[in-house]
N, C-alpha and C. Protein backbone atom coordinates (compact mmCIF):
# COMPACT_ATOMS: atom_id res chain seq x y z
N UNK A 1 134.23 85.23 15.24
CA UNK A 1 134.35 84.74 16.56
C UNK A 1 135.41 83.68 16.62
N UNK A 2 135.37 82.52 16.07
CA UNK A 2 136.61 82.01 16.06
C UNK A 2 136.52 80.67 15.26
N UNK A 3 137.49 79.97 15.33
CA UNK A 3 137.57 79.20 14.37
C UNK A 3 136.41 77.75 14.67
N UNK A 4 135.13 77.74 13.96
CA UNK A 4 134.53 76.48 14.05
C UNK A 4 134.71 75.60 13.62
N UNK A 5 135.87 75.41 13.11
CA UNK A 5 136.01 73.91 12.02
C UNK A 5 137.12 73.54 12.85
N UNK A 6 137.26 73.31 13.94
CA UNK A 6 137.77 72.54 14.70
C UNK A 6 137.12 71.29 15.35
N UNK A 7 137.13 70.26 15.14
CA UNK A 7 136.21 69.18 15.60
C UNK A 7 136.24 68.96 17.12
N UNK A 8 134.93 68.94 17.69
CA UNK A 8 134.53 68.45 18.90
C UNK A 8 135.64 67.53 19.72
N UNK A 9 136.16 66.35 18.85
CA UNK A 9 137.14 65.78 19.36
C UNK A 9 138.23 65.94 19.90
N UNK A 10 138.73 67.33 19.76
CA UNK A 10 140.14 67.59 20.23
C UNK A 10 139.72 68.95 21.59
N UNK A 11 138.40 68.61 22.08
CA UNK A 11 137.97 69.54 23.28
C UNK A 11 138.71 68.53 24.23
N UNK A 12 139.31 69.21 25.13
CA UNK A 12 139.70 68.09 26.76
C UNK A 12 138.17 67.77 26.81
N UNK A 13 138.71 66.59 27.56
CA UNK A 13 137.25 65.80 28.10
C UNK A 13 137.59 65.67 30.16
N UNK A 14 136.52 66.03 30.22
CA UNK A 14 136.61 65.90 31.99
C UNK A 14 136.98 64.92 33.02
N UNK A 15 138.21 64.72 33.62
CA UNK A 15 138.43 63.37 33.93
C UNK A 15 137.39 63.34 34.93
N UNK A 16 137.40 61.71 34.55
CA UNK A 16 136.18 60.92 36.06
C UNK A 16 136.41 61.61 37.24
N UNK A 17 137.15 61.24 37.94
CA UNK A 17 137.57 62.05 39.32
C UNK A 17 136.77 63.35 39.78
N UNK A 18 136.89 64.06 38.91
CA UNK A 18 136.24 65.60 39.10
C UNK A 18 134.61 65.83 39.24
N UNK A 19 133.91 65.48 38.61
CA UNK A 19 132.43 65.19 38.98
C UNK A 19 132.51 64.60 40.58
N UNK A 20 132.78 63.86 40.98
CA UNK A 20 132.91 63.26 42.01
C UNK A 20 133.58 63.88 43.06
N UNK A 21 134.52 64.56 42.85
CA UNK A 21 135.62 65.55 44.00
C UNK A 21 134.47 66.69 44.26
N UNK A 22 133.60 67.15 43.47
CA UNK A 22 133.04 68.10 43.40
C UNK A 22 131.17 68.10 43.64
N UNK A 23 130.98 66.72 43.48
CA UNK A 23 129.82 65.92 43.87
C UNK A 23 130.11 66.02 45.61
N UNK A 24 131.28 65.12 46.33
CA UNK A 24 132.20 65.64 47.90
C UNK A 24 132.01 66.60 48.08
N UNK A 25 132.69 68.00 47.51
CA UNK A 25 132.93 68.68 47.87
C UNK A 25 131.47 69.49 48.81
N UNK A 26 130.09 69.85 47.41
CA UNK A 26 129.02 70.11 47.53
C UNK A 26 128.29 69.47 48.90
N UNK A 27 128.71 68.00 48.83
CA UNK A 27 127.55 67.35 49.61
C UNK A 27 128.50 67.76 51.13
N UNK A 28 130.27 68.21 51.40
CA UNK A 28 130.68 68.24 52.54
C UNK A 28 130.30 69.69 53.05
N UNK A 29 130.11 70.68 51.90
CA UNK A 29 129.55 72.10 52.04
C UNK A 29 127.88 71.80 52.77
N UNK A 30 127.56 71.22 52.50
CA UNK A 30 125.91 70.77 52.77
C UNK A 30 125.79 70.39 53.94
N UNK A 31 126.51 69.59 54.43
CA UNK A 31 126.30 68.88 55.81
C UNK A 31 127.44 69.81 56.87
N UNK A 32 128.14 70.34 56.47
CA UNK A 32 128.38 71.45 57.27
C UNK A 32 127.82 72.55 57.68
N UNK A 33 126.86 73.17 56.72
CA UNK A 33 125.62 74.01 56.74
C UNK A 33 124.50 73.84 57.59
N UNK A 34 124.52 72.43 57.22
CA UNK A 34 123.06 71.88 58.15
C UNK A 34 123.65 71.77 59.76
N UNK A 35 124.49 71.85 59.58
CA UNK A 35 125.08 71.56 61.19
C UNK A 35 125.24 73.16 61.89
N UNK A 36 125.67 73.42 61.02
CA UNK A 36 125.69 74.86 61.24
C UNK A 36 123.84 75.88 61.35
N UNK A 37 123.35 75.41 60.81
CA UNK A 37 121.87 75.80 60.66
C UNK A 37 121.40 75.59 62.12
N UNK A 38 121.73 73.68 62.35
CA UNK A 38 121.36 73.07 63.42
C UNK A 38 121.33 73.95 64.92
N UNK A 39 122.63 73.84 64.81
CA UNK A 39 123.32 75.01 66.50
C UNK A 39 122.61 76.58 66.18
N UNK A 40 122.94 76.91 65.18
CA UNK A 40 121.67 78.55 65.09
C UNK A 40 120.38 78.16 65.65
N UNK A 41 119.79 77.24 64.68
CA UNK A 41 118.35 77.34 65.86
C UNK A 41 118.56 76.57 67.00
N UNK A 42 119.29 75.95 67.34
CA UNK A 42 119.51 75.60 68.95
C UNK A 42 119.17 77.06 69.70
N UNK A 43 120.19 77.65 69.30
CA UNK A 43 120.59 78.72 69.91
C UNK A 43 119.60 79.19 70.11
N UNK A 44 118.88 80.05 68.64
CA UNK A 44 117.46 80.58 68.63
C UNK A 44 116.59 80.56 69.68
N UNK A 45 116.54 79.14 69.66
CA UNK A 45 115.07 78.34 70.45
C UNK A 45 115.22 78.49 71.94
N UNK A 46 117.21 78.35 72.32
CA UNK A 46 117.35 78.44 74.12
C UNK A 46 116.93 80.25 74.21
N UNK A 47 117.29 81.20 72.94
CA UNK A 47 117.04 82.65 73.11
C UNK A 47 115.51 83.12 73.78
N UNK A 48 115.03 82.49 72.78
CA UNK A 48 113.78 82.39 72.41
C UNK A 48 112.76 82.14 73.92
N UNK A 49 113.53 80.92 74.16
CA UNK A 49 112.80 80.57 75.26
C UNK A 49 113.25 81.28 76.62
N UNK A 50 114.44 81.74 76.55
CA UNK A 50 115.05 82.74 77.89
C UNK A 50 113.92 83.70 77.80
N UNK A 51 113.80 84.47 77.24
CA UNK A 51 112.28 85.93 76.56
C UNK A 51 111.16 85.14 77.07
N UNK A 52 111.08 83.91 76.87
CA UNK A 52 109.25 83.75 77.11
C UNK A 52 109.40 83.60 78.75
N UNK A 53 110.53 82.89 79.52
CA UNK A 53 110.75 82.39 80.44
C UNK A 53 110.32 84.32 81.42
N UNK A 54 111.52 85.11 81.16
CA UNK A 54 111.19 86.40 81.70
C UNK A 54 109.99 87.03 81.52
N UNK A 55 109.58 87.38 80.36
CA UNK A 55 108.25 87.47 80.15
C UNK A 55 107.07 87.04 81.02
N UNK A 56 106.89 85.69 80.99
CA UNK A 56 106.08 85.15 82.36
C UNK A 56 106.13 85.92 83.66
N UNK A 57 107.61 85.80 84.15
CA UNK A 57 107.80 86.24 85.55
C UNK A 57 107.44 87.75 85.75
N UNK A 58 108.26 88.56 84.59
CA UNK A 58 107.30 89.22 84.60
C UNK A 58 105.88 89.56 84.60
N UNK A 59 105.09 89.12 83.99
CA UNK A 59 103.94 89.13 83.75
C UNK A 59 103.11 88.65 85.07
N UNK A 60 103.90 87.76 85.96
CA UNK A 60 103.24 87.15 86.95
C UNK A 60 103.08 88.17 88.17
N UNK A 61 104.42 88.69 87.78
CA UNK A 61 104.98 89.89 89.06
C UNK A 61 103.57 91.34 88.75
N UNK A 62 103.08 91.56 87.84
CA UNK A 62 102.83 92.55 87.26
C UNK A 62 101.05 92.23 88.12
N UNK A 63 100.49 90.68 87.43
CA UNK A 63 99.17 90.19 87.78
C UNK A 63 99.01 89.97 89.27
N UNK A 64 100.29 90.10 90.28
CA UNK A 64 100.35 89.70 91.90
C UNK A 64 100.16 91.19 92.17
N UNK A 65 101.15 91.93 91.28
CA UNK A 65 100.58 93.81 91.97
C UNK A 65 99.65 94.26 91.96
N UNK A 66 98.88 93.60 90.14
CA UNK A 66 97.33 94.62 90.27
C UNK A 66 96.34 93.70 91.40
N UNK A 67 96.27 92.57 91.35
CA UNK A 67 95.65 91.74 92.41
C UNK A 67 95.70 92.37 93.76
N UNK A 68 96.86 92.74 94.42
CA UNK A 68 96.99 92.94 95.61
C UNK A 68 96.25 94.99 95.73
N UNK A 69 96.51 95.34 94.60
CA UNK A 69 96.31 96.37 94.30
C UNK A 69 94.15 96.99 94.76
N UNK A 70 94.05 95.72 93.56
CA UNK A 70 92.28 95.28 93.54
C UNK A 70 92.00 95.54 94.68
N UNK A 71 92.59 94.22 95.79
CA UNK A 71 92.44 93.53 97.21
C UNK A 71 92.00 94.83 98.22
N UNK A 72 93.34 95.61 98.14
CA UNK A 72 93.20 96.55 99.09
C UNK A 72 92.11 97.52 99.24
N UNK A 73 91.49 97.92 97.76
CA UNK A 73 90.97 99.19 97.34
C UNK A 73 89.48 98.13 97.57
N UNK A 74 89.10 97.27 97.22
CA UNK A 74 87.67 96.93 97.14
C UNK A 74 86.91 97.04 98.14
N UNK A 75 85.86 96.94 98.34
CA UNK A 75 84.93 97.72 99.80
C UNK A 75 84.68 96.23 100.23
N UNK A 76 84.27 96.05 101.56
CA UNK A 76 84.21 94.90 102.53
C UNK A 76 82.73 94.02 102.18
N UNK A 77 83.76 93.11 101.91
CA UNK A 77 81.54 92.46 101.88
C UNK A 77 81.40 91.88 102.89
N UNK A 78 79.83 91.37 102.92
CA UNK A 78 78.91 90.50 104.58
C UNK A 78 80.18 89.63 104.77
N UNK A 79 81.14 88.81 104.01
CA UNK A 79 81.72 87.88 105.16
C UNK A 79 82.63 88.57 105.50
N UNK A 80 83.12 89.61 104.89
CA UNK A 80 84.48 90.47 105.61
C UNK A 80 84.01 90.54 107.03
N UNK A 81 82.79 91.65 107.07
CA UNK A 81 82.13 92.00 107.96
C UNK A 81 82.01 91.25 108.76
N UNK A 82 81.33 90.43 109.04
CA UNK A 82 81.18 88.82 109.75
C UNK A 82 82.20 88.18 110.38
N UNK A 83 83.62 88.46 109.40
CA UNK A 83 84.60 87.90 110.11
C UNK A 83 85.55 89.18 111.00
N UNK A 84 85.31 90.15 111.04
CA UNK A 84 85.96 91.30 111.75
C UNK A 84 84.88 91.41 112.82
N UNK A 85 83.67 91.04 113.07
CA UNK A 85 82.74 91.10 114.00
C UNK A 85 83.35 90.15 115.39
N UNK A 86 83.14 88.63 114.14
CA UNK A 86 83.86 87.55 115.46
C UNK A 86 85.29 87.85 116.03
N UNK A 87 86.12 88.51 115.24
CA UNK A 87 87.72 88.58 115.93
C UNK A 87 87.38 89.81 116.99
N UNK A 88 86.44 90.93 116.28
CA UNK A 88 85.88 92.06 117.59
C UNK A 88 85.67 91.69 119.02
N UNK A 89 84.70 90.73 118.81
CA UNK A 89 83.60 89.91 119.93
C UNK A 89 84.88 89.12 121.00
N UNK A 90 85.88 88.03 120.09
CA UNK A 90 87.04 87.27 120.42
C UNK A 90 88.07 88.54 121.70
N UNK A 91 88.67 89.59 120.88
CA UNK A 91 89.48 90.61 121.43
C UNK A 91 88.62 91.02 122.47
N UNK A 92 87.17 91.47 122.57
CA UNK A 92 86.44 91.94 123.58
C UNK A 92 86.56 90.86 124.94
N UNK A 93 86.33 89.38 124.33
CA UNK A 93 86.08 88.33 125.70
C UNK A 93 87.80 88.73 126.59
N UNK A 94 88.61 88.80 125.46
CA UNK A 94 90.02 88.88 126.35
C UNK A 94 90.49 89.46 127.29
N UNK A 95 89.53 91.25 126.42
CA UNK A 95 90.08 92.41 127.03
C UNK A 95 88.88 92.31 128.48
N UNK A 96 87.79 91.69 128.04
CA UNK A 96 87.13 91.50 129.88
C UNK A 96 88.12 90.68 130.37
N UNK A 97 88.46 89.91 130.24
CA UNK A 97 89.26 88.47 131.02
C UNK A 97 90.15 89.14 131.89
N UNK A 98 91.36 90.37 131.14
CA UNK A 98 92.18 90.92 131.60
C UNK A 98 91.57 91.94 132.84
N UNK A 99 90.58 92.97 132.41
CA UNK A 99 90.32 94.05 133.45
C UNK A 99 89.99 92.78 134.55
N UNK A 100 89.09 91.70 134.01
CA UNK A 100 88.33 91.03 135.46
C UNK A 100 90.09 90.81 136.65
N UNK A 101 91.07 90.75 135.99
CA UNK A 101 91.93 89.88 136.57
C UNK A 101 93.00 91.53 137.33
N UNK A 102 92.69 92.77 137.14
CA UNK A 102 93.67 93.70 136.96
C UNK A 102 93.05 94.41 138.78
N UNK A 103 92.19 94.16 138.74
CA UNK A 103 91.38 94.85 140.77
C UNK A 103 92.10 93.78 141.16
N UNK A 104 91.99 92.61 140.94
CA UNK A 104 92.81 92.12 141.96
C UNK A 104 94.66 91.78 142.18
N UNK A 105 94.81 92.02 141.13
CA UNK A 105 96.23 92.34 141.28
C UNK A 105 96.73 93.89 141.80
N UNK A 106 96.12 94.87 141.31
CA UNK A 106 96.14 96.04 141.86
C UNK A 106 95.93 95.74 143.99
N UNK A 107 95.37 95.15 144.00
CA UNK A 107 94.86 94.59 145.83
C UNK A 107 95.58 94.49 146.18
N UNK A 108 96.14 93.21 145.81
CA UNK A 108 97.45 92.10 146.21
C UNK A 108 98.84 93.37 145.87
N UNK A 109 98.93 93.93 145.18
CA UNK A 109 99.83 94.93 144.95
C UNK A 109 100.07 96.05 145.90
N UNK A 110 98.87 96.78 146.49
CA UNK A 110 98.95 97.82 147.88
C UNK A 110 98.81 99.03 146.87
N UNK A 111 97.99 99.02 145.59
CA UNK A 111 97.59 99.75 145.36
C UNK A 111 95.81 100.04 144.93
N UNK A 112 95.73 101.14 144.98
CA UNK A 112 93.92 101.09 145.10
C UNK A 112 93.64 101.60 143.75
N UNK A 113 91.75 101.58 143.77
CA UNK A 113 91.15 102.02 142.30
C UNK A 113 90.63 100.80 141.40
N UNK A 114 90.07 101.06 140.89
CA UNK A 114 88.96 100.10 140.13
C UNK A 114 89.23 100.52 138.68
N UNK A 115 89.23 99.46 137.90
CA UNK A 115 89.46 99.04 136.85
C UNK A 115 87.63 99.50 136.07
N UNK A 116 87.99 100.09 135.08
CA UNK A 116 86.52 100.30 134.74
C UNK A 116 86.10 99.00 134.28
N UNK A 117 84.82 98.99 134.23
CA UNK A 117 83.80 97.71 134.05
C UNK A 117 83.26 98.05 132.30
N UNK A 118 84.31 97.12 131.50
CA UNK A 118 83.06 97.08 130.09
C UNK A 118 81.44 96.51 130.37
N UNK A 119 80.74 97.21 129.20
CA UNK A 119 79.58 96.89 129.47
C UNK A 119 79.75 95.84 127.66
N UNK A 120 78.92 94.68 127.98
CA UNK A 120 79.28 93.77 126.51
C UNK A 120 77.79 93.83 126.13
């Protein structure tokens, strides 16, 4: 292999400088990385969060359809009932109010005939 009886002493020896240029070099590779790492998950995290952001809206849009969906199809309960009774009863007082008021404008008009009479 080669000649071993050459003494250790006449190997170059590493100048100072170089550990150190290269100690720099490593630690400027390093903190460029991390900076670089840094803005990736920036990025990531604004990605990341655009997806959850749509997601929701979607999801919201989706829970307002089946809701309204439910709404329509479900059968009427006592207060439905109750409350379509009173707006019934409400529309009925009106629609008397009107016939009561329609014979006599028909009069005053010079035309004849009677307005039928609800029975309530």
């Amino acid at each position: 292999m080669g000649d071993s009886s050459r003494p250790m002493v006449d190997r170059r020896s590493t100048p100072a400088r170089l550990p150190e240029a290269v100690r720099d070099a490593v630690e400027r590779t390093l903190q460029a990385t991390r900076e670089g790492a840094e803005t990736t998950r920036t990025r990531a995290q604004e990605a990341v969060d655009e997806l959850v952001r749509g997601a929701e809206a979607g999801a919201e849009a989706v829970r307002d359809r089946v809701k309204d969906a439910i709404e329509e199809r479900r059968p009427a309960t006592s207060d439905d009932l109750k409350e379509l009774r009173r707006e019934l009863h409400a529309i009925a007082r009106r629609l008397d109010a009107i016939e009561e008021r329609l014979p006599a404008q028909r009069a005053r008009g010079g035309r004849s005939g009677g307005a039928r009479k609800r029975s309530g």
